[in-house]
C-alpha atoms as a PDB file:
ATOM      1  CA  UNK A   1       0.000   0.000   0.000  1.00  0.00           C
ATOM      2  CA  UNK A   2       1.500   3.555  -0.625  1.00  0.00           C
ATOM      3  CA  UNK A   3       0.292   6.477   1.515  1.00  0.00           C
ATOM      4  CA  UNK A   4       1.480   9.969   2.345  1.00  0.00           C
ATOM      5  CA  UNK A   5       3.519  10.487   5.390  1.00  0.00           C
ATOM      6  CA  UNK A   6       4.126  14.079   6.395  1.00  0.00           C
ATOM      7  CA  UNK A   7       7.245  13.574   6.821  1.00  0.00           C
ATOM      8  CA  UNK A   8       8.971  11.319   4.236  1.00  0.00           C
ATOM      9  CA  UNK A   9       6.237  12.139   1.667  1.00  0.00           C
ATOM     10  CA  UNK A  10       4.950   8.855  -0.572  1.00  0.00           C
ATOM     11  CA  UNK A  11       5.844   5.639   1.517  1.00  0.00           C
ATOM     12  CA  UNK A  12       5.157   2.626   0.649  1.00  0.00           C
ATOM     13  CA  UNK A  13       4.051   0.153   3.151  1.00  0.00           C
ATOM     14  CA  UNK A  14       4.153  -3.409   3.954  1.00  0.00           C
ATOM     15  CA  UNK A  15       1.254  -4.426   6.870  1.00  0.00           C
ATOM     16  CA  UNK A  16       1.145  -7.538   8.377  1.00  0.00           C
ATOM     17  CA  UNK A  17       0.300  -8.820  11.997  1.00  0.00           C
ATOM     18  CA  UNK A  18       3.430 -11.641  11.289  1.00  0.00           C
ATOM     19  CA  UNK A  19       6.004  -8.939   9.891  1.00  0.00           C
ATOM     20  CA  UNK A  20       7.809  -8.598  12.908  1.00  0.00           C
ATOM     21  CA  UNK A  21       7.616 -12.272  14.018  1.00  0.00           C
ATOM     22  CA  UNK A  22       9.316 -13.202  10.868  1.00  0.00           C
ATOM     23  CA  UNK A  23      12.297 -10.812  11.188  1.00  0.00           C
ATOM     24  CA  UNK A  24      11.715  -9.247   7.509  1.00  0.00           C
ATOM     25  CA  UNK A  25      14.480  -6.629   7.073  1.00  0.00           C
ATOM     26  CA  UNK A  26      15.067  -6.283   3.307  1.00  0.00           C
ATOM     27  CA  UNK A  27      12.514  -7.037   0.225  1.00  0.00           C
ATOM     28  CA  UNK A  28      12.909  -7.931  -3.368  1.00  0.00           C
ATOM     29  CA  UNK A  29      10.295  -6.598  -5.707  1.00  0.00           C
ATOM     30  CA  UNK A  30       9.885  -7.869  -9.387  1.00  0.00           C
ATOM     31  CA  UNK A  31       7.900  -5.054 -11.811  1.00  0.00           C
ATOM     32  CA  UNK A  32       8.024  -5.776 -15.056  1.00  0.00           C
ATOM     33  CA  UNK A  33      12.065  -5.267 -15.851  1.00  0.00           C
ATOM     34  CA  UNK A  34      12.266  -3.809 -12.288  1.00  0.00           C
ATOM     35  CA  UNK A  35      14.379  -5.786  -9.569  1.00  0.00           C
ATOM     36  CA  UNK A  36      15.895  -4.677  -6.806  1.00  0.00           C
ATOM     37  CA  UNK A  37      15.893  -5.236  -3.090  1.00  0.00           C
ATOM     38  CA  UNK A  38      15.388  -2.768  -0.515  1.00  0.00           C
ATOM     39  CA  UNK A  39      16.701  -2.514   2.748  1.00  0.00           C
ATOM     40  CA  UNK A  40      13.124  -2.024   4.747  1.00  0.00           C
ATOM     41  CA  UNK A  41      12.258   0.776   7.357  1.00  0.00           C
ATOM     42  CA  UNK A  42      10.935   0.583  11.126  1.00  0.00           C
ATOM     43  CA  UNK A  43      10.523  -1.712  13.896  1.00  0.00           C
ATOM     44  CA  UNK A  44       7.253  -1.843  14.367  1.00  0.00           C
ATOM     45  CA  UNK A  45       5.687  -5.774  15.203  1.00  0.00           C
ATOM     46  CA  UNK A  46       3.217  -5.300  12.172  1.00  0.00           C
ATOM     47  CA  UNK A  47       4.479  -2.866   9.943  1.00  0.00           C
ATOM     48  CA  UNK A  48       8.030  -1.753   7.803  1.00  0.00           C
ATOM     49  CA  UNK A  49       8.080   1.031   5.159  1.00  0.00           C
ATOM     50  CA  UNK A  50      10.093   2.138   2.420  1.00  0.00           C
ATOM     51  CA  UNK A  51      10.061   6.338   1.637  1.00  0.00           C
ATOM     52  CA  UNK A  52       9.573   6.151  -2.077  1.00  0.00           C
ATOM     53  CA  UNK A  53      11.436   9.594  -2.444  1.00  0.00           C
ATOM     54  CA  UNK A  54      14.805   7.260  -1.267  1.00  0.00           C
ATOM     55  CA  UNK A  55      13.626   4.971  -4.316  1.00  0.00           C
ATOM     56  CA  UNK A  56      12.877   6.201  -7.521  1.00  0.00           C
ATOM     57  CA  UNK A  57      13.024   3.484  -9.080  1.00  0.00           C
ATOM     58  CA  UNK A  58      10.363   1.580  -7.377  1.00  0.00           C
ATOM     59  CA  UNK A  59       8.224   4.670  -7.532  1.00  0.00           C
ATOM     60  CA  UNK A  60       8.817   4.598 -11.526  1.00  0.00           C
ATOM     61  CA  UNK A  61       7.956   0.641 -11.362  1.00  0.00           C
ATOM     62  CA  UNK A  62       5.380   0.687  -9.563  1.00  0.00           C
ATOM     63  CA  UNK A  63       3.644   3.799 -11.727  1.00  0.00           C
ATOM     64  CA  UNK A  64       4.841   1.977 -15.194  1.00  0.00           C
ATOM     65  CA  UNK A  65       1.309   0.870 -16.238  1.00  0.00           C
ATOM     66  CA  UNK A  66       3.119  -3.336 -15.462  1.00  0.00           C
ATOM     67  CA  UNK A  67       0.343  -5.527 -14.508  1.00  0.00           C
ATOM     68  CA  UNK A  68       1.392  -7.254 -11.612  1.00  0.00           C
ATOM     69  CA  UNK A  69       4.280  -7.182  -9.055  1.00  0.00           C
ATOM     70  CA  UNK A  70       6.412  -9.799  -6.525  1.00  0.00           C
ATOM     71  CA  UNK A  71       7.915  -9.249  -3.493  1.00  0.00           C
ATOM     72  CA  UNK A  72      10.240 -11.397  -1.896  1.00  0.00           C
ATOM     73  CA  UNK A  73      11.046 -11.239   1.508  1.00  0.00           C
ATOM     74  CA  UNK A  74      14.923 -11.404   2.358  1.00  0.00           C
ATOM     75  CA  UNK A  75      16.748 -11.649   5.001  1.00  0.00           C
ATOM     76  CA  UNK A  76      13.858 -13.003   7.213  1.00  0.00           C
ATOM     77  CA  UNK A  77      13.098 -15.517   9.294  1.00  0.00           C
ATOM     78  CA  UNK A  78      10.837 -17.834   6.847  1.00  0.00           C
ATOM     79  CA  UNK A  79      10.664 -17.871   3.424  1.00  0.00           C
ATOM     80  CA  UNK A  80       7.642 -15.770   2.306  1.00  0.00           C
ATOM     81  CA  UNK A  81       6.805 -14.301  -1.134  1.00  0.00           C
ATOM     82  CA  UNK A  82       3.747 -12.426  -2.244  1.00  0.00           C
ATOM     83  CA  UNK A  83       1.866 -11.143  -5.750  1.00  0.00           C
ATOM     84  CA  UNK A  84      -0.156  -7.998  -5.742  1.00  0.00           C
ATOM     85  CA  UNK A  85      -1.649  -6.214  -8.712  1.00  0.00           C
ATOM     86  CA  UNK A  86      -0.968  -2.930  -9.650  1.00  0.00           C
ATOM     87  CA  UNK A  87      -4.103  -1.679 -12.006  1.00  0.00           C
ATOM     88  CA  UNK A  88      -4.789   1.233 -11.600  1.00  0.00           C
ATOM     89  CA  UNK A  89      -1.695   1.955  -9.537  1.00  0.00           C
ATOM     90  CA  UNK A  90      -0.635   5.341 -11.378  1.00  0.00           C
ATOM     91  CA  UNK A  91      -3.859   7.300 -11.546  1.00  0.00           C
ATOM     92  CA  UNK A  92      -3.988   6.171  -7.823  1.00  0.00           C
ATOM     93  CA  UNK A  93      -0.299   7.224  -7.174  1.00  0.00           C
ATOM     94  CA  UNK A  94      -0.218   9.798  -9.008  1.00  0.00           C
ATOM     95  CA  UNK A  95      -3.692  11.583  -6.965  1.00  0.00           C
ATOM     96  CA  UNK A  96      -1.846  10.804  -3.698  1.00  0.00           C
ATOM     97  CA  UNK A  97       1.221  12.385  -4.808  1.00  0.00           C
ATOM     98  CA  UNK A  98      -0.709  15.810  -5.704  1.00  0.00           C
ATOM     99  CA  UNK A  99      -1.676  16.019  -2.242  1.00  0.00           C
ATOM    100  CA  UNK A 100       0.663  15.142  -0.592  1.00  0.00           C
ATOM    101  CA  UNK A 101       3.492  17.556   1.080  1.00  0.00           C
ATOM    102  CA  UNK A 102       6.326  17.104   3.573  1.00  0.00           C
ATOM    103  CA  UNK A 103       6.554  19.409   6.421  1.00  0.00           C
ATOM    104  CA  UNK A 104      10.855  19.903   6.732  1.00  0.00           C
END
């Protein structure tokens, strides 16, 4: 899910109850020609975030028009992977980013 944080801007962010049980520190997300894993932010037990504005490249993957995207986690505990789609994912973006500003 992406959302606007006030202050790191776009974020995207991975929510689960088991995050933090299964040690996930880093990600690997397939888009299309995209790959590249990301070290993950916070500590939180259900949550970890990644400020898009540190990753263009995700932010350009994920707002490509592709389909479909993977993430793998790494550096975790258990082996978990995950598909989510992305339709609609630029017009969607792309609103949230018009609205949303960072206080310095």
């Amino acid at each position: 899910m992406v959302r606007c944080d006030a202050k790191n801007g776009l974020i995207f962010e991975i929510g689960d109850a088991t995050v933090g049980d299964m040690g996930l520190r880093s990600a690997r997300f397939e888009i299309g020609r995209y790959k590249e894993t990301i070290r993950l932010d916070g500590n939180s037990p259900d949550r970890r975030t990644i400020a898009l504005s540190k990753h263009p490249k995700l932010l350009a993957a994920l707002t490509s028009g592709a389909d479909f995207a993977t993430m793998y986690a790494i550096e975790a505990d258990v082996e978990y992977s995950t598909g989510f789609e992305l339709t609609g994912a630029r017009d969607q973006i792309s609103r949230l980013a018009r609205g949303c500003s960072t206080k310095p």
